[in-house]
Protein backbone atom coordinates (compact mmCIF):
# COMPACT_ATOMS: atom_id res chain seq x y z
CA UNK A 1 0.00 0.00 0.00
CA UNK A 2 2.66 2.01 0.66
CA UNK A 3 3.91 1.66 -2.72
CA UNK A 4 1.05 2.58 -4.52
CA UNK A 5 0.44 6.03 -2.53
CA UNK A 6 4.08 6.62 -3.04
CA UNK A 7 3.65 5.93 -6.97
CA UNK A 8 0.06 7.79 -7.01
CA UNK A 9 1.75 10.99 -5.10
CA UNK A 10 4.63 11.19 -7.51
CA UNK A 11 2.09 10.98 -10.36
CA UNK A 12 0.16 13.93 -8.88
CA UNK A 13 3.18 15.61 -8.26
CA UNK A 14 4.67 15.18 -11.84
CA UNK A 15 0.79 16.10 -13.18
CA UNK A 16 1.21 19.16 -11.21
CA UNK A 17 4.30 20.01 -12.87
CA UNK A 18 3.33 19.42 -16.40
CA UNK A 19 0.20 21.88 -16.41
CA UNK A 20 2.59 25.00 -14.90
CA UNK A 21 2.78 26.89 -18.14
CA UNK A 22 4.04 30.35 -18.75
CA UNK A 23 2.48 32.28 -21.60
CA UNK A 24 4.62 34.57 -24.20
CA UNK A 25 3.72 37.04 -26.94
CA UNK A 26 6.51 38.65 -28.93
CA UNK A 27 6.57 42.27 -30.06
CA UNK A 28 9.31 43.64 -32.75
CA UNK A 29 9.72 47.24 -32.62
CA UNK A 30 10.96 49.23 -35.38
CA UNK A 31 10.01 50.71 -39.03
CA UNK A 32 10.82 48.90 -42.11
CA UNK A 33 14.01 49.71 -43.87
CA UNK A 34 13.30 52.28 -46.62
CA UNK A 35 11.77 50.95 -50.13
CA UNK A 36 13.96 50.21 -52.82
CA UNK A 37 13.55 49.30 -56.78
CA UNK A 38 15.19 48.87 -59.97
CA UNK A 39 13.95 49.34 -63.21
CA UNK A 40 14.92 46.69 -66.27
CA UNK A 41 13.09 46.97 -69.39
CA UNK A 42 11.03 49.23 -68.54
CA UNK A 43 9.57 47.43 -65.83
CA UNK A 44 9.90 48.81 -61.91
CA UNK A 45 10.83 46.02 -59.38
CA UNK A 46 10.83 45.80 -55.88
CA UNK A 47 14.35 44.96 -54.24
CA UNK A 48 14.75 43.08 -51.01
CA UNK A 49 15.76 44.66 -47.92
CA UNK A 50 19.43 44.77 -47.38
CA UNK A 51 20.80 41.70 -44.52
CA UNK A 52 19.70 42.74 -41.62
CA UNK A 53 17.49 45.57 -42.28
CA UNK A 54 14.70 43.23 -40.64
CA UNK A 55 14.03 40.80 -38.04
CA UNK A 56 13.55 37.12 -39.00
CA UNK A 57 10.17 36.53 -40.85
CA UNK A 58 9.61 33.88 -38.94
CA UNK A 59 11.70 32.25 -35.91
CA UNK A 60 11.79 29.06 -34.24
CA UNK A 61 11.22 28.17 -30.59
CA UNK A 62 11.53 24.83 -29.18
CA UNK A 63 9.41 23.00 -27.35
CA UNK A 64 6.29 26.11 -27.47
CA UNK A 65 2.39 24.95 -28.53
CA UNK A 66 -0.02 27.75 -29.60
CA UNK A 67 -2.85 28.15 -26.88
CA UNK A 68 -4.90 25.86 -28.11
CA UNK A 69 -1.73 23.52 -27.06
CA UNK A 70 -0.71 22.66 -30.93
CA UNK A 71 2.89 22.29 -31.63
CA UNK A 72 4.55 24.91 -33.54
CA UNK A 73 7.22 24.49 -35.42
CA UNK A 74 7.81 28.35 -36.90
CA UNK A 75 6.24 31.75 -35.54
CA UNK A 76 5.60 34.81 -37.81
CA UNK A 77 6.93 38.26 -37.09
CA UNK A 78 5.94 41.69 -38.14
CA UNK A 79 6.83 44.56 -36.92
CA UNK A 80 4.81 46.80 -34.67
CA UNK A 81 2.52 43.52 -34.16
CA UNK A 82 2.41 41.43 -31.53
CA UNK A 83 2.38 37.64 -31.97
CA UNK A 84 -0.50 35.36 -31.10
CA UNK A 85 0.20 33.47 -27.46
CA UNK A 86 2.19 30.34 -26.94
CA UNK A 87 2.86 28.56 -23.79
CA UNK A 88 5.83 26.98 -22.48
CA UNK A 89 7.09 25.04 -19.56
CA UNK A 90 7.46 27.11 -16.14
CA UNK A 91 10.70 25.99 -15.73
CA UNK A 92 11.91 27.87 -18.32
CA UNK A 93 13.79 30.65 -17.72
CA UNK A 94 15.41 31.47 -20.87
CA UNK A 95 14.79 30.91 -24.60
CA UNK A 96 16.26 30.67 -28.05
CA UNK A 97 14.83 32.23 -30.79
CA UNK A 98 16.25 30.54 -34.07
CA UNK A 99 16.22 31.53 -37.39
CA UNK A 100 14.20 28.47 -40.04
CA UNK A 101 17.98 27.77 -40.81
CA UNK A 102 18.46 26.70 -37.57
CA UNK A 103 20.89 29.62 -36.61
CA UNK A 104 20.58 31.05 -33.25
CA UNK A 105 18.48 34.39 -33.78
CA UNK A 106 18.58 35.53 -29.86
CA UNK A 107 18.02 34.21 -26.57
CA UNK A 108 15.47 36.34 -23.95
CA UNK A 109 14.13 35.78 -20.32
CA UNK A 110 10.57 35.31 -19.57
CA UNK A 111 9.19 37.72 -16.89
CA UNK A 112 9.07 36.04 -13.66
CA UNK A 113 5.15 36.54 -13.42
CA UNK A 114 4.55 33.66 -15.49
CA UNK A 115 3.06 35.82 -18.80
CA UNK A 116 5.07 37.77 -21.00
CA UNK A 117 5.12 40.10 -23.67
CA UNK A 118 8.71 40.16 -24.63
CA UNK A 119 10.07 43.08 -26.63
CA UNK A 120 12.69 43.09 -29.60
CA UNK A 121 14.31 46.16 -31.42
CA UNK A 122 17.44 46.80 -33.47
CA UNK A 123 20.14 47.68 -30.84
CA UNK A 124 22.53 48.36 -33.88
CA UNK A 125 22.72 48.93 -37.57
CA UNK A 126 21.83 45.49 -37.79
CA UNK A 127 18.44 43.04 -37.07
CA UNK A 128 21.37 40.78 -35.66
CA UNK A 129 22.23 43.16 -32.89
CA UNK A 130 19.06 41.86 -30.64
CA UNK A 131 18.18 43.95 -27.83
CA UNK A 132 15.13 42.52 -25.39
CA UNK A 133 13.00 43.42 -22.45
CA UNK A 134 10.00 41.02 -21.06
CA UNK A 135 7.23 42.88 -19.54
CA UNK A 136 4.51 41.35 -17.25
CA UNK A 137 1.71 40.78 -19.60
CA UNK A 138 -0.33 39.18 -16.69
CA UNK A 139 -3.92 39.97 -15.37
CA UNK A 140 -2.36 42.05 -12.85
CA UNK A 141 -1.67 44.82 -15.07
CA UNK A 142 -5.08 44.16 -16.94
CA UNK A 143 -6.54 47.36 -15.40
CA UNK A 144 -9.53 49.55 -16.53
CA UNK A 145 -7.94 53.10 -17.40
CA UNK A 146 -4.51 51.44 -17.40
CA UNK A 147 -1.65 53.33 -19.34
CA UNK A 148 1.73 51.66 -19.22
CA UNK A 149 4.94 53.77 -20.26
CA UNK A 150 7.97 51.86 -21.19
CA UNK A 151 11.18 52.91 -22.57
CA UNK A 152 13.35 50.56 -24.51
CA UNK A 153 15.87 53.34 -25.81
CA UNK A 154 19.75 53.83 -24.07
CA UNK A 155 18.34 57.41 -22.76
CA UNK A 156 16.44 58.78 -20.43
CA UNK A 157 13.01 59.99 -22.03
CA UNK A 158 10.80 62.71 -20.91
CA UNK A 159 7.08 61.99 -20.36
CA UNK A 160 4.80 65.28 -19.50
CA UNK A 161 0.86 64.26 -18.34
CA UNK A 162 -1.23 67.37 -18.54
CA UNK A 163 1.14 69.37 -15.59
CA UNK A 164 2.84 66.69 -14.44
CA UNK A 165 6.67 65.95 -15.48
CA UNK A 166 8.52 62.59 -15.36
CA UNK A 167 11.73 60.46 -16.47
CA UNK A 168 11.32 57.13 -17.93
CA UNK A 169 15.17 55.50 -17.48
CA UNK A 170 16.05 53.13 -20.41
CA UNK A 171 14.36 49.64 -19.68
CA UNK A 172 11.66 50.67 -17.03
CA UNK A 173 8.03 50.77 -17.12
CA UNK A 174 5.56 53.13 -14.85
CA UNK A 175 2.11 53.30 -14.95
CA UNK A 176 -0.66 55.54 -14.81
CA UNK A 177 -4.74 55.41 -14.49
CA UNK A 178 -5.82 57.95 -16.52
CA UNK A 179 -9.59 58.00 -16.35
CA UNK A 180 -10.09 62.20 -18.22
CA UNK A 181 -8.71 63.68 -21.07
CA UNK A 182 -4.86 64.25 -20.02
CA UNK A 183 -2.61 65.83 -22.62
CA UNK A 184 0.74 63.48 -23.15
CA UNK A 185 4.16 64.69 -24.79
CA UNK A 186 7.30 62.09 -24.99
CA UNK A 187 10.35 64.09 -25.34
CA UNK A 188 13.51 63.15 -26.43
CA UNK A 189 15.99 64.59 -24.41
CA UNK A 190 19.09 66.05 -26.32
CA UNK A 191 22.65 67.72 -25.09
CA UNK A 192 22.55 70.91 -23.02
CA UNK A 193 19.16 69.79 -21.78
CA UNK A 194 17.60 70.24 -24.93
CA UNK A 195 14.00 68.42 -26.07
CA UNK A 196 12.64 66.72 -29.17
CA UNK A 197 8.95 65.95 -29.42
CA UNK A 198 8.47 62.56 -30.22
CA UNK A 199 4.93 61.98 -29.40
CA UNK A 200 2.27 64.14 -28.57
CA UNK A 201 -1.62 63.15 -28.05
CA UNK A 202 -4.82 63.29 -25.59
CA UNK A 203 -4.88 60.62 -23.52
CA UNK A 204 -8.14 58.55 -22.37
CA UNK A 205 -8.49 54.86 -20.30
CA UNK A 206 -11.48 53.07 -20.87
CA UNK A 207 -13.29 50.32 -18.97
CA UNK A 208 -12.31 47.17 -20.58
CA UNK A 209 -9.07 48.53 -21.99
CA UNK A 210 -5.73 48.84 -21.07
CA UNK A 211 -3.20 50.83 -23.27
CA UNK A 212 0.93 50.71 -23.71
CA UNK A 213 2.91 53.51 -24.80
CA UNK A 214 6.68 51.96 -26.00
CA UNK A 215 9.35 54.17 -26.71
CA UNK A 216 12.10 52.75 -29.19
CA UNK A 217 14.90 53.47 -30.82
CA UNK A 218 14.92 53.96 -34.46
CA UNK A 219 18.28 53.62 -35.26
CA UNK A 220 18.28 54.61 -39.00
CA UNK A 221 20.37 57.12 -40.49
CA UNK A 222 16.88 58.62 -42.57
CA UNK A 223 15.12 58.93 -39.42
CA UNK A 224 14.02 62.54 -38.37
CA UNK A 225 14.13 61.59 -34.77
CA UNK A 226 16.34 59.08 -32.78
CA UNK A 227 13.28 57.52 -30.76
CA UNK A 228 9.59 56.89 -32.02
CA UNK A 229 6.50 55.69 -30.07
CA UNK A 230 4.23 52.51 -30.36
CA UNK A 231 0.79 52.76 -29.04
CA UNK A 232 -1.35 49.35 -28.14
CA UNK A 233 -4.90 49.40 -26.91
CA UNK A 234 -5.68 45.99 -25.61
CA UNK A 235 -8.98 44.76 -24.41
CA UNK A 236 -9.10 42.66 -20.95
CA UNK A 237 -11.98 40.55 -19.58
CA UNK A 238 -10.23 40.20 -16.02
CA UNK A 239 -9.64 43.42 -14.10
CA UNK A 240 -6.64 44.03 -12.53
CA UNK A 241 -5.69 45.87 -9.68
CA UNK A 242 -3.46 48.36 -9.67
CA UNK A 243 -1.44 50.66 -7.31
CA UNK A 244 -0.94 53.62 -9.42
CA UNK A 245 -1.39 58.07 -9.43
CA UNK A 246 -4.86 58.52 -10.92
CA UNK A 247 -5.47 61.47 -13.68
């Protein structure tokens, strides 16, 4: 008898174990690389980016399943989008993006809360110059009103709400309820404490909704400004709680 509760408790246990899943979204950040042609005969043709000029079209990750728990064996990328959700194993704390060659792409960290939306921009000239930051993309941050600032850029950015004047530091999030109109400005901050405008809107929350404002680096020589701004507006069935100035 002994046996068998010993054998049925390390079943449970190893049940237990299998069902911890952590869920994962990707989200590429940058513009495409300007567009080039050729003409022969007459006849304009598209070129293809240069190497490197964008991220994988599609990259593998080992061992993931779709949320519907299907296998999959490539993952599409675009930038600006989100992917769809994948699970993986708890347990993992790290893992490698590969290109359909098989090459290793580049490897990011899951945030610790267990669901992740994982962020990837050029950190060079180049698409193979990865840099990455996982955000908590859990219910807990599913708030009504919910604005989430996040700055992915090697600077300090300036974020003004309505009176109100803040610094985002490079790889940090803060967050704001913002349930009335509230004018927003992201500056770039330049040498000899100089500012750049690189966004500039009314901000509203709504029930239902929460909203991310990502700051990025463009890193292209034909860019008018060094950092640009991605806005998501994501709808949420659970409401979070969260601990944050209301506006």
């Amino acid at each position: 008898m002994k046996a068998i509760a010993v054998i049925a408790i390390l079943t449970i246990t190893a049940s237990a174990q299998e069902i911890q899943m952590q869920k994962l979204r990707l989200l590429p950040l940058g513009d495409p690389p300007p567009f080039r042609q050729t003409v022969r005969d007459g006849v304009r043709y598209e070129l293809d980016a240069p190497e490197g000029a964008l991220p994988p079209a599609r990259v593998v990750l080992e061992g993931m399943v779709t949320a519907v728990n299907v296998p999959t064996h490539s993952l599409r990328m675009t930038l600006g989008r989100a992917t769809a959700d994948l699970s993986a194993p708890q347990a993992k704390v790290s893992l490698s993006l590969q290109k359909e060659d098989g090459g290793v792409w580049a490897k990011v960290s899951p945030h610790t809360s267990g669901s992740s939306l994982i962020l990837l921009w050029k950190s060079g000239g180049s698409w193979s110059d990865v840099g990455h930051l996982a955000l908590d993309d859990s219910q807990a941050v599913h708030a009504d009103y919910s604005f989430h600032f996040t700055n992915v850029t090697a600077v300090k950015m300036g974020v003004i709400l309505g009176q109100e004047k803040l610094l985002l530091d490079p790889k940090s999030t803060f967050t704001r309820i913002i349930n009335k109109n509230t004018l927003c400005r992201i500056v770039y901050i330049l040498p000899g404490n100089k500012v750049k405008t690189c966004f500039q809107s009314e901000l509203s929350g709504s029930v239902g909704t929460h909203q991310r404002l990502i700051v990025y680096p463009t890193n292209s020589p034909t860019s008018r400004n060094p950092a640009k701004v991605l806005t998501m507006v994501e709808t949420h069935t659970h409401k979070g709680t969260i601990t944050a100035d209301i506006r």
